[in-house]
C-alpha atoms as a PDB file:
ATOM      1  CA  UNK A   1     -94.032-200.707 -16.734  1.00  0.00           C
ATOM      2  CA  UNK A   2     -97.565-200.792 -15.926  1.00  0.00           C
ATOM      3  CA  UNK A   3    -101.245-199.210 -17.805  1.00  0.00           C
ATOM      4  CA  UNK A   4    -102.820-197.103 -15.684  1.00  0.00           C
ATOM      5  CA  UNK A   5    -105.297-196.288 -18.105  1.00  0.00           C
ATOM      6  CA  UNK A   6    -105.305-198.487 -21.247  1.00  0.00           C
ATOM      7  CA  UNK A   7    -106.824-196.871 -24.452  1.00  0.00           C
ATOM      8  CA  UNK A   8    -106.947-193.074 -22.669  1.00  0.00           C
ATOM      9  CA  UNK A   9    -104.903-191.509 -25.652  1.00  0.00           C
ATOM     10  CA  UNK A  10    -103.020-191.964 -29.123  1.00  0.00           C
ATOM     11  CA  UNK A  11     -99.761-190.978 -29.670  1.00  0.00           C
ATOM     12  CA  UNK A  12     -98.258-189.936 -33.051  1.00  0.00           C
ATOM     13  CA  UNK A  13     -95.005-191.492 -34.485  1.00  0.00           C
ATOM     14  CA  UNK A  14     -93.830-188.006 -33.955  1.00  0.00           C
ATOM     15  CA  UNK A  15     -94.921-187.925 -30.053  1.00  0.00           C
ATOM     16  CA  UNK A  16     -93.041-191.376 -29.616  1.00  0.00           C
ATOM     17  CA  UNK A  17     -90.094-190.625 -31.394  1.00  0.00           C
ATOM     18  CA  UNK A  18     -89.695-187.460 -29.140  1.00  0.00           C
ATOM     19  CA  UNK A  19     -90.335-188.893 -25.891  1.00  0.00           C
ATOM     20  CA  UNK A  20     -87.949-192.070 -26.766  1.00  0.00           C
ATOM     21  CA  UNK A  21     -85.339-189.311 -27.634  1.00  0.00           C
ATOM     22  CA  UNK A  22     -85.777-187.978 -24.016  1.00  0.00           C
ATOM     23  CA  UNK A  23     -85.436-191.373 -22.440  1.00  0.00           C
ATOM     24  CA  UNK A  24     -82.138-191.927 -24.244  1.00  0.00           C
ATOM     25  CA  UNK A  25     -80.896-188.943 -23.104  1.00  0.00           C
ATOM     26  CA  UNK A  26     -82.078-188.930 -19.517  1.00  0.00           C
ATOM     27  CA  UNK A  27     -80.195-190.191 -16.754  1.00  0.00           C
ATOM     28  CA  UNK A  28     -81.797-193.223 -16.397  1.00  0.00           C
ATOM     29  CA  UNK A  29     -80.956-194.677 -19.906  1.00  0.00           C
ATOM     30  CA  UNK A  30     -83.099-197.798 -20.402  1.00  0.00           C
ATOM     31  CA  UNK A  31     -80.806-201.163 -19.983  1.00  0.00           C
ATOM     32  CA  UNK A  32     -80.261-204.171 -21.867  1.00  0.00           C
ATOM     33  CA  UNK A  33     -83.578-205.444 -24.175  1.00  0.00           C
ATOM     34  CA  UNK A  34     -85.187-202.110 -23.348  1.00  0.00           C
ATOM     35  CA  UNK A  35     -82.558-200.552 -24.784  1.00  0.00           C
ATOM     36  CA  UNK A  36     -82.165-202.431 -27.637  1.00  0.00           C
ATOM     37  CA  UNK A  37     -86.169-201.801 -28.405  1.00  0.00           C
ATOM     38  CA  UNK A  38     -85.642-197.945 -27.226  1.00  0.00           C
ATOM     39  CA  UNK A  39     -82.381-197.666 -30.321  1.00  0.00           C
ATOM     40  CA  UNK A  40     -84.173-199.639 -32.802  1.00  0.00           C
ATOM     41  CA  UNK A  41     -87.440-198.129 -32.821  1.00  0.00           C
ATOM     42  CA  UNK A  42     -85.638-194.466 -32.948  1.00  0.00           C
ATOM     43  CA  UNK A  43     -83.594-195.617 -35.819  1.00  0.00           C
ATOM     44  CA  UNK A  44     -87.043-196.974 -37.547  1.00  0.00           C
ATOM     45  CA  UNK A  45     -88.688-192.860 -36.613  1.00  0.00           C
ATOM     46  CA  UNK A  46     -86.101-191.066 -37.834  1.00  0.00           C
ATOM     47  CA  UNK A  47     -86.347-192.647 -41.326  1.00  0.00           C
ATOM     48  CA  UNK A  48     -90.187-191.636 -41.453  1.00  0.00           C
ATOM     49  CA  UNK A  49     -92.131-188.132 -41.833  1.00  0.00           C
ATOM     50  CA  UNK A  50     -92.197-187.799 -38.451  1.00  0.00           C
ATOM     51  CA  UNK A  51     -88.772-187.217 -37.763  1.00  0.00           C
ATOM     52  CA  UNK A  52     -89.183-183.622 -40.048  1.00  0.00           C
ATOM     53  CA  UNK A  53     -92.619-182.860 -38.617  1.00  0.00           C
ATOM     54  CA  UNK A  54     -93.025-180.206 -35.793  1.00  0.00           C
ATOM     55  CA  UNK A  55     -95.768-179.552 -32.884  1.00  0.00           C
ATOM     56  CA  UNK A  56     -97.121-176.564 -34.767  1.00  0.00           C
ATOM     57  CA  UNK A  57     -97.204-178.337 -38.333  1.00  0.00           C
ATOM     58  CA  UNK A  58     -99.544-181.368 -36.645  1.00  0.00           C
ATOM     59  CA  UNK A  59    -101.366-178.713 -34.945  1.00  0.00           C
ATOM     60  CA  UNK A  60    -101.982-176.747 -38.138  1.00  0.00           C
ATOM     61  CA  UNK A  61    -102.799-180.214 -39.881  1.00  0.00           C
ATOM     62  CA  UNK A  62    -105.246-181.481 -37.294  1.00  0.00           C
ATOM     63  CA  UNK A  63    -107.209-177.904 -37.567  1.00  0.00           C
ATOM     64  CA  UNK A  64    -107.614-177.679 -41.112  1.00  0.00           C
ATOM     65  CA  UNK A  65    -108.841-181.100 -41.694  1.00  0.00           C
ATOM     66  CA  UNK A  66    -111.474-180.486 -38.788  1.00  0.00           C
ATOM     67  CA  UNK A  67    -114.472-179.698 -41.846  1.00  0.00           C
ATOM     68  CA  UNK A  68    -113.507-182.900 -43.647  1.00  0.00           C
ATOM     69  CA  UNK A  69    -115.548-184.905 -40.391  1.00  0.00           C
ATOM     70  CA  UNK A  70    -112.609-187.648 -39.930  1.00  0.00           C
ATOM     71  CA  UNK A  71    -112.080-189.710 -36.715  1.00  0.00           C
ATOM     72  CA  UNK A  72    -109.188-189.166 -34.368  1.00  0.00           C
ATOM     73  CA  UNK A  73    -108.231-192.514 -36.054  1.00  0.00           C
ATOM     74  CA  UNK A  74    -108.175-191.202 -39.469  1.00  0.00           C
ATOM     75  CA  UNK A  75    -106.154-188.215 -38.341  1.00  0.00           C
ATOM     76  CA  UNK A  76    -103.629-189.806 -36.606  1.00  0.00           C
ATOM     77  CA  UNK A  77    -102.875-191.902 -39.743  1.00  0.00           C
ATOM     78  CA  UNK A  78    -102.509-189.350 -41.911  1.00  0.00           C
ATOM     79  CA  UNK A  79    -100.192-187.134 -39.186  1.00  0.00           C
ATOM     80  CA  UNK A  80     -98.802-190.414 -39.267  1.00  0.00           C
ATOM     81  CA  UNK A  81     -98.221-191.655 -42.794  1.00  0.00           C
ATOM     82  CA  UNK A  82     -98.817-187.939 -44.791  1.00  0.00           C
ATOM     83  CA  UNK A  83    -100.355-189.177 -48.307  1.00  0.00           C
ATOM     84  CA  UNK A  84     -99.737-188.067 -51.260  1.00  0.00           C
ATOM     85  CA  UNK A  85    -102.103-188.914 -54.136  1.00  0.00           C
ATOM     86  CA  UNK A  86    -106.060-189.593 -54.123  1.00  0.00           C
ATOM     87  CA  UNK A  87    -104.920-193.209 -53.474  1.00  0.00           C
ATOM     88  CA  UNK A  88    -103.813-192.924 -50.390  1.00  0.00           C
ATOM     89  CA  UNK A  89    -106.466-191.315 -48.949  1.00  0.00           C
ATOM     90  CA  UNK A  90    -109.061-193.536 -50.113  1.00  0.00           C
ATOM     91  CA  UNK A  91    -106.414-196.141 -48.044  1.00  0.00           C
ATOM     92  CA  UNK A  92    -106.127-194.116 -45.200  1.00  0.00           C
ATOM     93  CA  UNK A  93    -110.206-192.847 -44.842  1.00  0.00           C
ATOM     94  CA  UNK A  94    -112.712-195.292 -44.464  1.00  0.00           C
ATOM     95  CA  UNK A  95    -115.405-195.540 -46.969  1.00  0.00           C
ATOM     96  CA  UNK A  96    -113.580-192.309 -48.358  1.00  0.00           C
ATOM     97  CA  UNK A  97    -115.545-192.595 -52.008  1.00  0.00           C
ATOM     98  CA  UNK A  98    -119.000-191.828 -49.959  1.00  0.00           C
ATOM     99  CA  UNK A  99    -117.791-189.389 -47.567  1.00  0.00           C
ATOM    100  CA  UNK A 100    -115.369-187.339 -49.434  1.00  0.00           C
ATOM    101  CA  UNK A 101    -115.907-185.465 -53.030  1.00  0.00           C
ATOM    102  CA  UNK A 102    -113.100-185.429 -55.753  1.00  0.00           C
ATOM    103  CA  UNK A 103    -112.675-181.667 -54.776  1.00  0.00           C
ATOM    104  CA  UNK A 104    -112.696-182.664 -50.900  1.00  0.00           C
ATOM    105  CA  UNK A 105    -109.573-184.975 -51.637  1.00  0.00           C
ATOM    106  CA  UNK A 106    -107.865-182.905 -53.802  1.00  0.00           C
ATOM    107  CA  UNK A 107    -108.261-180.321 -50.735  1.00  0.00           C
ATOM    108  CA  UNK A 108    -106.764-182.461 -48.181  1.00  0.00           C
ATOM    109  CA  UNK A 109    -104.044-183.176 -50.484  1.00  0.00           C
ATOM    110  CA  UNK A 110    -103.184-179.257 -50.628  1.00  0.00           C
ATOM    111  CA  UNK A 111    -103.224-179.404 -47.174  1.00  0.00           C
ATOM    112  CA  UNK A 112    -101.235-182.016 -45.824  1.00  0.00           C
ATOM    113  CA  UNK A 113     -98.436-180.896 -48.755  1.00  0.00           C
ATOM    114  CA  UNK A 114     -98.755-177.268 -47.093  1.00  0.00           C
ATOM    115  CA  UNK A 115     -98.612-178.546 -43.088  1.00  0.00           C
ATOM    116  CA  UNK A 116     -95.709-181.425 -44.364  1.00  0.00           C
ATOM    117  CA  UNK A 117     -93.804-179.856 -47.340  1.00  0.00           C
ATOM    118  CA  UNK A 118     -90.879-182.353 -46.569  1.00  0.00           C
ATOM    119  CA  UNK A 119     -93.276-185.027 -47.741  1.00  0.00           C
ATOM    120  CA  UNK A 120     -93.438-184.042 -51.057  1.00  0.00           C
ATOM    121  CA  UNK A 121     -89.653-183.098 -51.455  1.00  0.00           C
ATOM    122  CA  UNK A 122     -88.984-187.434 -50.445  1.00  0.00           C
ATOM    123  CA  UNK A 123     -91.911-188.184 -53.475  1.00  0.00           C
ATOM    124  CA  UNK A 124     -89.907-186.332 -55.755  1.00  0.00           C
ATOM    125  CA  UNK A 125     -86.206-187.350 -54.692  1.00  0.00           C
ATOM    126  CA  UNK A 126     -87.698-191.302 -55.261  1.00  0.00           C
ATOM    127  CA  UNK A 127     -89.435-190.707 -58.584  1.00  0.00           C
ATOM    128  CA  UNK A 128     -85.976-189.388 -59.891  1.00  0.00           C
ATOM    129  CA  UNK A 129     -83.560-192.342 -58.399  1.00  0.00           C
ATOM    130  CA  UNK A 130     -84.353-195.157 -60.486  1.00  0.00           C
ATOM    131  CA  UNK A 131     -83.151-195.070 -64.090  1.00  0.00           C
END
């Protein structure tokens, strides 16, 4: 495999879990090491957000946090890795305490939980487990 163009484009967990999915299923199924990477790295996606989110939900996502001012960067890790508390924002957005009000956070939260609602249903089912 060879770069044509090195750093011309991101790709989402969700964009590399699809394509993998096609290359599995193509003709030309990947051999030996390749394949090993290809199965294990599916395995891995499926078990994150990703695997529930949809081209229209990221879409959606990506277009409402557009007034918040974020880099592509700080997008693509929350499409990425949804969060779910003030937390994980302030771990996810760079010098988020000078950029981003209380209100503003508590905003993107509603957000993300109404682009990903999956996200919070897997918060919920691990807060109950453990007893």
């Amino acid at each position: 495999m060879e770069i044509v163009k090195g750093n011309s484009a991101t790709l989402s967990n969700f964009e590399v879990l699809k394509h993998l999915q096609k290359v599995k299923s193509s003709k030309m199924k990947p051999n030996g090491q390749l394949a090993t990477i290809t199965y294990e790295t599916i395995r891995y996606l499926e078990e994150t957000p990703c695997s529930q989110e949809t081209p229209e939900s990221i879409k959606e996502c990506v277009k409402a946090l557009a007034p918040f001012n974020l880099s592509k960067t700080e997008i693509l890790m929350i499409i990425n890795s949804p969060p779910t508390s003030a937390l994980e924002i302030q771990l996810l957005i760079e010098e988020s305490e000078e950029r981003l009000t209380e209100e503003q956070v508590e905003n993107m939260l509603e957000i993300i939980a109404k682009c990903f609602p999956h996200i919070k249903n897997q918060n919920d089912e691990d807060e109950e487990e453990p007893e």
